[in-house]
C-alpha atoms as a PDB file:
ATOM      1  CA  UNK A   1     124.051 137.540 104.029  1.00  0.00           C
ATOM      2  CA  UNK A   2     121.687 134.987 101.959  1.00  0.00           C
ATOM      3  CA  UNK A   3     122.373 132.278 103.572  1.00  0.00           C
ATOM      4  CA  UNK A   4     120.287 130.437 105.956  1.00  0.00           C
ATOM      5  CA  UNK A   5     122.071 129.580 109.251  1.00  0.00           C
ATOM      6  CA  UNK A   6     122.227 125.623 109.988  1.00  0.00           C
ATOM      7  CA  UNK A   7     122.247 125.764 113.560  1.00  0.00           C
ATOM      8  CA  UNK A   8     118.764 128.189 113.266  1.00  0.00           C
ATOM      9  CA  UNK A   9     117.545 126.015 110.168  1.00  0.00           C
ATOM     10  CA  UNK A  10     117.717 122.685 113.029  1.00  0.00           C
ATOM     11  CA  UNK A  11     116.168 124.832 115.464  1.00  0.00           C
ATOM     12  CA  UNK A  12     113.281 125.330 113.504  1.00  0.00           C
ATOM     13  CA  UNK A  13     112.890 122.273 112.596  1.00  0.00           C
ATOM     14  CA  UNK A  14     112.769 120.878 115.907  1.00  0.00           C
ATOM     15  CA  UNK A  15     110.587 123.329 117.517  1.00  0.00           C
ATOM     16  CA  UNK A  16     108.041 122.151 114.952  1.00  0.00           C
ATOM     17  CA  UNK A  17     108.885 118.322 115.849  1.00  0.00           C
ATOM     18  CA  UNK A  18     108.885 118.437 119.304  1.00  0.00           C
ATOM     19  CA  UNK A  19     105.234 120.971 119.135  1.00  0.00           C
ATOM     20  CA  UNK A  20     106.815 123.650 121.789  1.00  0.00           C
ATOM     21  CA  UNK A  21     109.786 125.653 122.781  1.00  0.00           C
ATOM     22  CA  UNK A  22     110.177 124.081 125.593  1.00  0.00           C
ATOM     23  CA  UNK A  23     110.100 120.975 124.210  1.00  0.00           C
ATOM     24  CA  UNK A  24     112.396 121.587 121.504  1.00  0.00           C
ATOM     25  CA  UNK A  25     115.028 123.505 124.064  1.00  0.00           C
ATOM     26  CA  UNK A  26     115.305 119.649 125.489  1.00  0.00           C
ATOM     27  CA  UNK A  27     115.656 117.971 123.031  1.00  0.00           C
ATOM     28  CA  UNK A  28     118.733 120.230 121.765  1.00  0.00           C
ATOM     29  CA  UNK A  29     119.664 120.848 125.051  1.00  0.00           C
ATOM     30  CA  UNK A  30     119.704 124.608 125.259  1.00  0.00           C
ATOM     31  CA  UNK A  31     117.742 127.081 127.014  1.00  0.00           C
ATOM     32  CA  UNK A  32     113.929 128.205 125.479  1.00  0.00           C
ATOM     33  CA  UNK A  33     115.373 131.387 125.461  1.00  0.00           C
ATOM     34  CA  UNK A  34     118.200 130.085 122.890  1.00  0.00           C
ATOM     35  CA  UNK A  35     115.218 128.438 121.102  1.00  0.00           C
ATOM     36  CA  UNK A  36     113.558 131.367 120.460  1.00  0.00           C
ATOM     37  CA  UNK A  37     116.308 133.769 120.087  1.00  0.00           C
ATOM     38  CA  UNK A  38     117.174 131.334 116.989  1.00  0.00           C
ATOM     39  CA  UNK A  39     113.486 131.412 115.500  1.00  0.00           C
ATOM     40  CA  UNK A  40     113.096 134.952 115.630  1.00  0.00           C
ATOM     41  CA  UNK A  41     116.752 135.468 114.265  1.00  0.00           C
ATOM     42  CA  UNK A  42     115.704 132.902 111.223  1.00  0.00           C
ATOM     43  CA  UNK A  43     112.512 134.653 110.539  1.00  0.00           C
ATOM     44  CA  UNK A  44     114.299 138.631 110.938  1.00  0.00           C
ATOM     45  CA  UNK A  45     116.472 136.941 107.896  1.00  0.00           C
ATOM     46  CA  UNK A  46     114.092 135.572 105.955  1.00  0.00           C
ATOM     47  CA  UNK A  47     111.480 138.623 106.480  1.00  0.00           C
ATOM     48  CA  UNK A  48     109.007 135.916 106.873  1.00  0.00           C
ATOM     49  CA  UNK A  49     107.220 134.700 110.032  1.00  0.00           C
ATOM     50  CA  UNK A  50     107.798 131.038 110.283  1.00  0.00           C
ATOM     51  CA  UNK A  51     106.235 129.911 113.250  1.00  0.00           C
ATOM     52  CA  UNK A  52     102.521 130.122 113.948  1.00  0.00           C
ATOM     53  CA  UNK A  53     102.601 129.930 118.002  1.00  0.00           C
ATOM     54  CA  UNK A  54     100.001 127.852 118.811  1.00  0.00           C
ATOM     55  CA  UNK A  55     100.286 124.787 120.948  1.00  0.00           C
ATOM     56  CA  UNK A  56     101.318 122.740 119.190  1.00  0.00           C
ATOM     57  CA  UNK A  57     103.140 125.442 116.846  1.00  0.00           C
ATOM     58  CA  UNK A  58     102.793 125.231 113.336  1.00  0.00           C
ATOM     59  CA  UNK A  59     104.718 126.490 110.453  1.00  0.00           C
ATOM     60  CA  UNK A  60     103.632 129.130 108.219  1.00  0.00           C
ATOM     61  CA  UNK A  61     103.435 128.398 104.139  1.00  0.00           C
ATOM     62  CA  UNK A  62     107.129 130.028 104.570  1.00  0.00           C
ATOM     63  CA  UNK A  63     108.211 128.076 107.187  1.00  0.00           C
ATOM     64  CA  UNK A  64     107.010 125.253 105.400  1.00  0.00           C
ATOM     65  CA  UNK A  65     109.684 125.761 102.910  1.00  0.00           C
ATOM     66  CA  UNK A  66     111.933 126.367 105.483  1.00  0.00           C
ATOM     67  CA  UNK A  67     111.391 122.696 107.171  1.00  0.00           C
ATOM     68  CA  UNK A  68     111.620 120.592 103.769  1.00  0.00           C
ATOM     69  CA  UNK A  69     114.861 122.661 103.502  1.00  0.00           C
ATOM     70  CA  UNK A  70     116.083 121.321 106.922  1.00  0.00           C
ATOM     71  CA  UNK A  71     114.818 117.667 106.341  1.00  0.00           C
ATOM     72  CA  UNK A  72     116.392 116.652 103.227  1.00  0.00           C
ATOM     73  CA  UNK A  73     119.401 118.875 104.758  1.00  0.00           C
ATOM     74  CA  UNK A  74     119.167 115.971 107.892  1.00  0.00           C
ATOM     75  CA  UNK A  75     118.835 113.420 104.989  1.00  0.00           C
ATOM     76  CA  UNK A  76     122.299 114.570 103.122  1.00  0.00           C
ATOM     77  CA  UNK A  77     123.751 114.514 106.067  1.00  0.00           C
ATOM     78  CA  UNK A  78     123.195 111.086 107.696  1.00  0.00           C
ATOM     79  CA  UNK A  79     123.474 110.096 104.246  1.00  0.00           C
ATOM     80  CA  UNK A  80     126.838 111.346 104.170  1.00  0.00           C
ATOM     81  CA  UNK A  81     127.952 109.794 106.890  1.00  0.00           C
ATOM     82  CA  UNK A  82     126.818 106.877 106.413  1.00  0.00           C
ATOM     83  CA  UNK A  83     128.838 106.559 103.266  1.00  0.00           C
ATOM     84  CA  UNK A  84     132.157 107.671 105.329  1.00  0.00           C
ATOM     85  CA  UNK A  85     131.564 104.648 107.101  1.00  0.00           C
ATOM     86  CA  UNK A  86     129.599 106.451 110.429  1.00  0.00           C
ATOM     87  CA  UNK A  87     126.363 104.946 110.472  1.00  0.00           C
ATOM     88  CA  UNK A  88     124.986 102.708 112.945  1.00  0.00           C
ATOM     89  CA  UNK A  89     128.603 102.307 115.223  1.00  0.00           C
ATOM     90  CA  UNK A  90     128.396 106.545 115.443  1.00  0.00           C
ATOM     91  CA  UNK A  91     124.535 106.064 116.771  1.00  0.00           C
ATOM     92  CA  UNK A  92     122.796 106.923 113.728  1.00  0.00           C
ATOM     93  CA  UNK A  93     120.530 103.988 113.740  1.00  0.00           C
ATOM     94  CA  UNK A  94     118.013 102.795 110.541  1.00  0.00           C
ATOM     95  CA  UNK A  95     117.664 105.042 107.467  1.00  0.00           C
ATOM     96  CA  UNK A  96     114.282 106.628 108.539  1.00  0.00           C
ATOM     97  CA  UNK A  97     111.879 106.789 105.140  1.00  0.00           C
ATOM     98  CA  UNK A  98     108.473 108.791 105.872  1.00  0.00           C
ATOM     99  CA  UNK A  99     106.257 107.800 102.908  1.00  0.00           C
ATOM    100  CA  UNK A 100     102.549 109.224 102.153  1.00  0.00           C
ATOM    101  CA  UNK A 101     100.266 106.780 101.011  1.00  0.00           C
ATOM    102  CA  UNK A 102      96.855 106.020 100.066  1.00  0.00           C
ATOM    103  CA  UNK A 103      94.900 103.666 102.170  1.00  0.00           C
ATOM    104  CA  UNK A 104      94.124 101.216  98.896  1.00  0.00           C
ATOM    105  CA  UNK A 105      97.498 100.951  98.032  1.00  0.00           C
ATOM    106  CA  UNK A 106      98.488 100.358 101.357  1.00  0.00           C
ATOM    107  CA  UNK A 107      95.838  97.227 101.233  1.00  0.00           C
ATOM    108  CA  UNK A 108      96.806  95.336  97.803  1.00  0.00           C
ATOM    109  CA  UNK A 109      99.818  96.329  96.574  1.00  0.00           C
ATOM    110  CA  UNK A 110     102.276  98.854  98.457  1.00  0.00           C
ATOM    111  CA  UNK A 111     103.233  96.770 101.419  1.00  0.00           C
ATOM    112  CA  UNK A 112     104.965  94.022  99.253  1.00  0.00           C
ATOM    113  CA  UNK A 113     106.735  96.382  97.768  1.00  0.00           C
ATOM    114  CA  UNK A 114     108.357  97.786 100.730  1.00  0.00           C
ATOM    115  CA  UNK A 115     108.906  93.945 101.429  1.00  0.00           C
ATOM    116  CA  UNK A 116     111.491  93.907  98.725  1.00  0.00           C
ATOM    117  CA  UNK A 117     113.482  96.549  99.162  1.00  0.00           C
ATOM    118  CA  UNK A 118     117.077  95.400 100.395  1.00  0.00           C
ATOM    119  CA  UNK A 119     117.366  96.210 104.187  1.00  0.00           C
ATOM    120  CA  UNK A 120     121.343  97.092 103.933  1.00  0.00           C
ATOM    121  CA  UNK A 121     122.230  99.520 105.352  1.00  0.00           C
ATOM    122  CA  UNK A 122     118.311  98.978 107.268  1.00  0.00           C
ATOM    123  CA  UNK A 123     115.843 101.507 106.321  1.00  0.00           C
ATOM    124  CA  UNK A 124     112.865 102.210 108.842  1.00  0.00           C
ATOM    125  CA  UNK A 125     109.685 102.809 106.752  1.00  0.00           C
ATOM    126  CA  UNK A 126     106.912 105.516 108.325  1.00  0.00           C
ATOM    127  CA  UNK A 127     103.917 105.378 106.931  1.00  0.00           C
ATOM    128  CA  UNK A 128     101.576 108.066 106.851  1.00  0.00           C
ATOM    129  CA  UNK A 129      98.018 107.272 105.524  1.00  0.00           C
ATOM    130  CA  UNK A 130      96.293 109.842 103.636  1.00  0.00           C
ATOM    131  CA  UNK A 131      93.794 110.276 100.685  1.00  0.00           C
ATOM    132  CA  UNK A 132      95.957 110.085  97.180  1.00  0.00           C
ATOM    133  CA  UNK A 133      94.538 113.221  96.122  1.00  0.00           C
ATOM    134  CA  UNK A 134      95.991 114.948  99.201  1.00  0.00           C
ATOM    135  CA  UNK A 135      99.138 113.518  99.829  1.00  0.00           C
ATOM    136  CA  UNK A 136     101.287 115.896  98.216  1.00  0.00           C
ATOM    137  CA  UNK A 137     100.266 118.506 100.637  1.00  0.00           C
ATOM    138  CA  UNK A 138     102.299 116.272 103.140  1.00  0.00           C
ATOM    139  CA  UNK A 139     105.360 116.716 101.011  1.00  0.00           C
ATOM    140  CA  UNK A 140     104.356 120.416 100.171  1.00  0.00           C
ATOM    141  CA  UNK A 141     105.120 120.390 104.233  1.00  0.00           C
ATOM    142  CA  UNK A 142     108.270 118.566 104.648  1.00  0.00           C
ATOM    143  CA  UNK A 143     106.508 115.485 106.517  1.00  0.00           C
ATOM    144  CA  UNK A 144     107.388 113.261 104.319  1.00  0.00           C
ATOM    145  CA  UNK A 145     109.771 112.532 101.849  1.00  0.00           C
ATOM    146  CA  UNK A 146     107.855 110.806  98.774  1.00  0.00           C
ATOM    147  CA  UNK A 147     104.219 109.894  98.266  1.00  0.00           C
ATOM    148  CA  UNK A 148     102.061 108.100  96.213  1.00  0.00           C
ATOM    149  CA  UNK A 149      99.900 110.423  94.741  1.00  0.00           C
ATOM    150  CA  UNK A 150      96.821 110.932  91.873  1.00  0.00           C
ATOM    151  CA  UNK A 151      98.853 114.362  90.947  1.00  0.00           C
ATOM    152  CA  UNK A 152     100.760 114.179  88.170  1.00  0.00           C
ATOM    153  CA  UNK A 153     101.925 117.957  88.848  1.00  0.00           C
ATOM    154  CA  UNK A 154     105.063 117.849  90.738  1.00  0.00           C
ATOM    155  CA  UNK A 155     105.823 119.623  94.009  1.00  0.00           C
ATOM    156  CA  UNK A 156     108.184 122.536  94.376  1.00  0.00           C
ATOM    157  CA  UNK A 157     111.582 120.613  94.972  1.00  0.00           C
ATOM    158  CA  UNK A 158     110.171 117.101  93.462  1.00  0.00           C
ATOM    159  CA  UNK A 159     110.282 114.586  90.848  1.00  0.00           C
ATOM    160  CA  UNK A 160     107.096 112.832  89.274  1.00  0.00           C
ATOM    161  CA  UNK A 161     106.962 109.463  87.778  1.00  0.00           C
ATOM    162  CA  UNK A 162     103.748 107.892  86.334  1.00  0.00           C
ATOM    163  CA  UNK A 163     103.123 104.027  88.430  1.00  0.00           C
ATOM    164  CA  UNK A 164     100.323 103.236  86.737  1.00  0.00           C
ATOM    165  CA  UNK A 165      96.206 102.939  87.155  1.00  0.00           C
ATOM    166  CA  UNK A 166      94.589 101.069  90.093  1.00  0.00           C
ATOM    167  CA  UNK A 167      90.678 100.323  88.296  1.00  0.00           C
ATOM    168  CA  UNK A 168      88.431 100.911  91.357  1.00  0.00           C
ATOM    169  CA  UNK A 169      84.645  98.232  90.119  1.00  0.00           C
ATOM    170  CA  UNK A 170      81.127  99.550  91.478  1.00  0.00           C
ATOM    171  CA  UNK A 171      79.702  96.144  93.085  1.00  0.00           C
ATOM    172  CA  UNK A 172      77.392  95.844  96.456  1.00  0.00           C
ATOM    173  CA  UNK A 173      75.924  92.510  97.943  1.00  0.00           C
ATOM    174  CA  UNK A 174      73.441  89.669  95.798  1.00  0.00           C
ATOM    175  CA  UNK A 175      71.125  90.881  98.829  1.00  0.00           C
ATOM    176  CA  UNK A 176      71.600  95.117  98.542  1.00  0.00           C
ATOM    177  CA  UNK A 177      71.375  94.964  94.849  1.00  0.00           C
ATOM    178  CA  UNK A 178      67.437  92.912  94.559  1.00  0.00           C
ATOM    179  CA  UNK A 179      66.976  95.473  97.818  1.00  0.00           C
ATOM    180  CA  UNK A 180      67.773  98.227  96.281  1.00  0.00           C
ATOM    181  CA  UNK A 181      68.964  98.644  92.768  1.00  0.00           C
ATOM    182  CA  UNK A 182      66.048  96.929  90.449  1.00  0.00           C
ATOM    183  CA  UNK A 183      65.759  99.807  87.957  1.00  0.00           C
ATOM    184  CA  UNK A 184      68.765 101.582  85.903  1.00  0.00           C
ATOM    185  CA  UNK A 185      72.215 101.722  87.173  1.00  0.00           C
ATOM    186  CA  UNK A 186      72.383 105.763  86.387  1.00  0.00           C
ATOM    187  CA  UNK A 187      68.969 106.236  88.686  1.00  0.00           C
ATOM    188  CA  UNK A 188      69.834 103.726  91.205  1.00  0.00           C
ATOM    189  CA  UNK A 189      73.269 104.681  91.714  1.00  0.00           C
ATOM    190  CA  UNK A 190      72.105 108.027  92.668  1.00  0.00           C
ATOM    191  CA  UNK A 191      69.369 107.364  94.843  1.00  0.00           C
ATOM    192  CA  UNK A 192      70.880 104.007  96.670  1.00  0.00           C
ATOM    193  CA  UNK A 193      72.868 104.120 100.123  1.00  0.00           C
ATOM    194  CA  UNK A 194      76.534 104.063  99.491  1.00  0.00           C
ATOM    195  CA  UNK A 195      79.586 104.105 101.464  1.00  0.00           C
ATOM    196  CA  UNK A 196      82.476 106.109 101.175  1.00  0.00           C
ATOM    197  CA  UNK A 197      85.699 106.013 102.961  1.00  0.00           C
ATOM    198  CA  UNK A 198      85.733 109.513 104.534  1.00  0.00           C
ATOM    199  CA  UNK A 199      83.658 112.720 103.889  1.00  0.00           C
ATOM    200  CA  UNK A 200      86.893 113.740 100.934  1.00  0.00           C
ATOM    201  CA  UNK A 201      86.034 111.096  99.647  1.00  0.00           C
ATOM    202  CA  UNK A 202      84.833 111.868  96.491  1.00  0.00           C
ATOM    203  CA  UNK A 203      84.998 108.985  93.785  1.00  0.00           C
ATOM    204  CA  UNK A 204      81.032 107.235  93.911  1.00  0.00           C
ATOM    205  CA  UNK A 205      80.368 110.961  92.957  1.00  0.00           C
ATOM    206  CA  UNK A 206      82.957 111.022  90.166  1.00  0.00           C
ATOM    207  CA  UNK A 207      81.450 107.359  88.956  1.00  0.00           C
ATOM    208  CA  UNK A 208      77.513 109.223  89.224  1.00  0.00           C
ATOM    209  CA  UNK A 209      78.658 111.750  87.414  1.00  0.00           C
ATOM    210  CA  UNK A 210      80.319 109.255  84.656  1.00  0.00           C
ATOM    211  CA  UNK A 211      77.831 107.404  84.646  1.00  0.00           C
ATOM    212  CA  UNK A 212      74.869 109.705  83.943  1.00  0.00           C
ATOM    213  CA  UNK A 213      76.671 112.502  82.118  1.00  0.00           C
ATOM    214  CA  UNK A 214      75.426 114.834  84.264  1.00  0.00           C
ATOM    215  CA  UNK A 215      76.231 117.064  87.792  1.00  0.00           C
ATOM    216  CA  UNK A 216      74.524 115.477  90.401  1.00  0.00           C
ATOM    217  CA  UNK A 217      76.379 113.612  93.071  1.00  0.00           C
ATOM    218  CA  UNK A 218      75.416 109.881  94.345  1.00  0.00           C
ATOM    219  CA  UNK A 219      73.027 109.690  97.310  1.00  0.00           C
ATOM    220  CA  UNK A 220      73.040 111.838 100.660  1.00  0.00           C
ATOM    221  CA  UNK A 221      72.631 108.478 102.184  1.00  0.00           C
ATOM    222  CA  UNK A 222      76.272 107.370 103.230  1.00  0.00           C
ATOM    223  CA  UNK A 223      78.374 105.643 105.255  1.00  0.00           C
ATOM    224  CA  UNK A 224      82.021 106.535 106.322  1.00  0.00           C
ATOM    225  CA  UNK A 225      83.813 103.590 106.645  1.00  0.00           C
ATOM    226  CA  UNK A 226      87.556 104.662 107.004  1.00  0.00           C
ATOM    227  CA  UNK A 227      90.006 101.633 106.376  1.00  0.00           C
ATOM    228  CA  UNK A 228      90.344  99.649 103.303  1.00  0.00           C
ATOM    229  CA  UNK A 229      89.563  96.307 104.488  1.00  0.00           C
ATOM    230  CA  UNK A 230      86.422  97.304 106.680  1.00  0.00           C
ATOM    231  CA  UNK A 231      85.141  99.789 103.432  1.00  0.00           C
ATOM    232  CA  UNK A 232      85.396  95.879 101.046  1.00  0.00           C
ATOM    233  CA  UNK A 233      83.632  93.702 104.188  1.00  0.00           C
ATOM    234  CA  UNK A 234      80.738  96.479 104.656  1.00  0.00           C
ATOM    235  CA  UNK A 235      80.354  96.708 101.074  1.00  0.00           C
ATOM    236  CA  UNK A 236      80.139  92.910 101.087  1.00  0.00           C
ATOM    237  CA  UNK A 237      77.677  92.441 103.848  1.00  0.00           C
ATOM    238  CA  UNK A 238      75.216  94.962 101.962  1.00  0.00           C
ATOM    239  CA  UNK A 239      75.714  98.397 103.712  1.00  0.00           C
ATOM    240  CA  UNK A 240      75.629 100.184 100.809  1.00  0.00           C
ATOM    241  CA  UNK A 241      76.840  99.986  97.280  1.00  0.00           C
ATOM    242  CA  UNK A 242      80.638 101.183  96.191  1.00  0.00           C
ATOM    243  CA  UNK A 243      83.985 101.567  94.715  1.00  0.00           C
ATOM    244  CA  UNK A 244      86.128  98.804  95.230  1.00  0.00           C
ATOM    245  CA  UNK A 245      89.881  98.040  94.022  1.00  0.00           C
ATOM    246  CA  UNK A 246      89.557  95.545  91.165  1.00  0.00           C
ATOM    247  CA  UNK A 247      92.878  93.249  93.228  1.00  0.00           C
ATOM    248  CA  UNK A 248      89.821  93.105  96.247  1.00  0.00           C
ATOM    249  CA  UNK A 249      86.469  92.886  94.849  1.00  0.00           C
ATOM    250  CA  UNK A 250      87.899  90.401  92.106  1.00  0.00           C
ATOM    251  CA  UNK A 251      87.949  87.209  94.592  1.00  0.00           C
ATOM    252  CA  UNK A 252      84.401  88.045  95.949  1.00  0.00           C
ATOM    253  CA  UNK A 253      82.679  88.554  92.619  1.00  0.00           C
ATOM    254  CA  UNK A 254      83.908  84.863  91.671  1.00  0.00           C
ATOM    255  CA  UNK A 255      82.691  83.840  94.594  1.00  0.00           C
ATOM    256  CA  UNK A 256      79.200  85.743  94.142  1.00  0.00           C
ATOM    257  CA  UNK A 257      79.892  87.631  97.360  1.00  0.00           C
ATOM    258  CA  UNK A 258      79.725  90.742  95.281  1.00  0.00           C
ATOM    259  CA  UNK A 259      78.017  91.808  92.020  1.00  0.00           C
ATOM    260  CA  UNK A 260      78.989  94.252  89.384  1.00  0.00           C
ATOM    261  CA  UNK A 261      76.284  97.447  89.261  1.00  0.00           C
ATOM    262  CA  UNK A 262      77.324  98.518  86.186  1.00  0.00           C
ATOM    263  CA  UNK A 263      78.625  95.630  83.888  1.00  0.00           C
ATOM    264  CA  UNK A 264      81.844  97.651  81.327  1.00  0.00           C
ATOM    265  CA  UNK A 265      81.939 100.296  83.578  1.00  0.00           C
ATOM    266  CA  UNK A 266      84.411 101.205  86.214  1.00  0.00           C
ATOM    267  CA  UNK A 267      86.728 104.482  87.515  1.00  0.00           C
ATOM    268  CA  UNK A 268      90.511 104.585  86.997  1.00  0.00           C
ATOM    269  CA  UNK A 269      92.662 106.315  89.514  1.00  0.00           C
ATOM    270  CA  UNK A 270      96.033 107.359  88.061  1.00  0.00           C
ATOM    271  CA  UNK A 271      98.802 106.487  90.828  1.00  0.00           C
ATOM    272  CA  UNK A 272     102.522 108.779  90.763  1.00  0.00           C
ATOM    273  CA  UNK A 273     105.591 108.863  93.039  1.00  0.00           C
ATOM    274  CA  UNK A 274     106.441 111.746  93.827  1.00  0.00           C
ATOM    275  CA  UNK A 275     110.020 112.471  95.943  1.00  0.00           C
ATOM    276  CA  UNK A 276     112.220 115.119  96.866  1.00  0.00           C
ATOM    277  CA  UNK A 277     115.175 116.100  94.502  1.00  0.00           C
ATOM    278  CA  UNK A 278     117.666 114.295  96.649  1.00  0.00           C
ATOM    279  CA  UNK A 279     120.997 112.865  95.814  1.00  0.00           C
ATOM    280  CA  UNK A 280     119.825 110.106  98.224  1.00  0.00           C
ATOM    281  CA  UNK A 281     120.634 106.096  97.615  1.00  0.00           C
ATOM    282  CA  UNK A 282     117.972 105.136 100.231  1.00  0.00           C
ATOM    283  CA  UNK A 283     115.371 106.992  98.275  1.00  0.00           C
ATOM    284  CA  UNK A 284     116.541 106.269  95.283  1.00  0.00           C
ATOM    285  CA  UNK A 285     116.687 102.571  96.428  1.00  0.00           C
ATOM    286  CA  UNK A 286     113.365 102.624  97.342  1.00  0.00           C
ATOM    287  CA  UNK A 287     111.820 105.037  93.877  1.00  0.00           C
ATOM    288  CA  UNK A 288     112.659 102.160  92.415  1.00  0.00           C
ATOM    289  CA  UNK A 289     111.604  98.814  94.274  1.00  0.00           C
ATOM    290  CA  UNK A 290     108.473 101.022  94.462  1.00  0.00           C
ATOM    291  CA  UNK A 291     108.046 101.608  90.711  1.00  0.00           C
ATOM    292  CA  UNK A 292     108.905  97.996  89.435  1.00  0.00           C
ATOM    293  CA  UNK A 293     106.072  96.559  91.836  1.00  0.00           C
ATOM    294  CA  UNK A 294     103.663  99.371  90.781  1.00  0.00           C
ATOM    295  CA  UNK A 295     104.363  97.627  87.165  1.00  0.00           C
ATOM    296  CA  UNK A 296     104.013  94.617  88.127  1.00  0.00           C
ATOM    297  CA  UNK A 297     100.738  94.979  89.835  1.00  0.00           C
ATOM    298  CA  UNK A 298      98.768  98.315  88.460  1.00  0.00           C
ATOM    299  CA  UNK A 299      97.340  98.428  85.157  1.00  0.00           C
ATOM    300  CA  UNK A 300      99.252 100.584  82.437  1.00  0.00           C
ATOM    301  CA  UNK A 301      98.925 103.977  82.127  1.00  0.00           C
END
């Protein structure tokens, strides 16, 4: 009596997909009654409430384990049949991939990895963009199925492998820096507009901190400038000071768009893959394409 039903397990899975009973009923085509009959008969089994009924619903911390359950169940199974020869004649369509991944990487060096992996039997890449320090709570939910992540502690159900360090260079604008930073890095730094790339954004304050040995965060004075590209040009046309990749602000310190703040000092991210314990050739396919360009292109660990 252990085991967890596969028709309920699916149900549950795509009542959280679809955001409503109702929605879910149609898209299994069954009743909402059914729906919901098979919810509440999953979480009487468990003795855990799955389902937090809100609109749209949401799944408890124990339904949570319950949906990465029923994903990499989905993933065994097309991947199943697509070895028996069912795949895209039985309607399956593309392998469907959902990867977390940090906006930086998705700038320099992620994207032409994807590029390279081999598209037979075709794989359909969804990317979801998210801070590196918080993509594992993705996977922790079942949303995706690997991410690129600054944990090195594996989630329950995953594997961990070190990709290497992405060195993130404190530069502003020729212009910003005789504006603003004429005295000591460690007193400028902390008192000069910066911008950051969303309010979790966290790692000026971890270079401040470096840099002056002490507690106290870089300036109030910040702007949020949430994409990659538009955080380099703003830093470049003297917005504020901050942390840019070393692949991006390379070409516009040669070029004297930019200017190191701190000349021998810089922040190192550590970068991981983390994926779900899956007997999966797509993933593993992918794991790997992944790691070779990480060693190619990130500095060693």
């Amino acid at each position: 009596m252990d085991e967890l039903p596969l028709e309920q397990v699916r149900t549950l899975l795509a009542v959280v997909d679809e955001g409503t009973f109702d929605a879910a009923a149609a898209a299994l085509h069954v009743t909402p009654s059914a729906v919901s009959q098979r919810v509440k008969a999953l979480e009487q089994r468990t003795g855990r409430v799955l389902l937090m009924r809100t609109k749209p619903v949401r799944a408890t911390e124990s339904g949570e384990v319950v949906i990465r359950f029923a994903r990499q169940l989905a993933r065994l199974e097309r991947d199943a049949r697509a070895e028996l020869g069912m795949g895209m004649a039985d309607g399956l369509g593309p392998v469907r991939m959902p990867i977390a991944v940090n906006a930086d990487s998705l700038a320099t060096w992620f994207l032409p990895a994807l590029t390279r992996v081999p598209q037979q039997p075709p794989i359909s890449f969804e990317l979801h963009r998210e801070d590196e320090s918080h993509t594992t709570a993705l996977l922790r939910e079942g949303q995706v199925m690997a991410a690129v992540t600054s944990s090195p502690d594996p989630v329950a159900g995953c594997t961990v492998r070190a990709l290497g360090l992405v060195r993130y260079l404190p530069v502003a604008s020729p212009d910003f820096a005789a504006r603003q930073l004429t005295g000591a890095p460690a007193r400028d730094l902390r008192e000069a507009p910066l911008i950051v790339f969303d309010r979790r954004d966290v790692l000026q304050d971890d270079f401040v901190r470096a840099l002056t040995g002490g507690a106290s965060p870089a300036s109030a004075a910040r702007h949020l400038v949430p994409t990659s590209e538009g955080y380099r040009d703003a830093v470049a046309a003297g917005l504020g000071w901050g942390l840019v990749p070393e692949p991006q602000a390379e070409p516009l310190l040669e070029s004297g768009a930019l200017v190191p703040l701190a000349p021998g000092r810089w922040l190192d991210v550590p970068l991981y893959w983390q994926q779900w314990k899956l007997d999966s050739p797509a993933l593993a396919l992918v794991a790997r394409v992944v790691a070779e360009t990480a060693m190619e292109e990130l500095r060693p660990v």
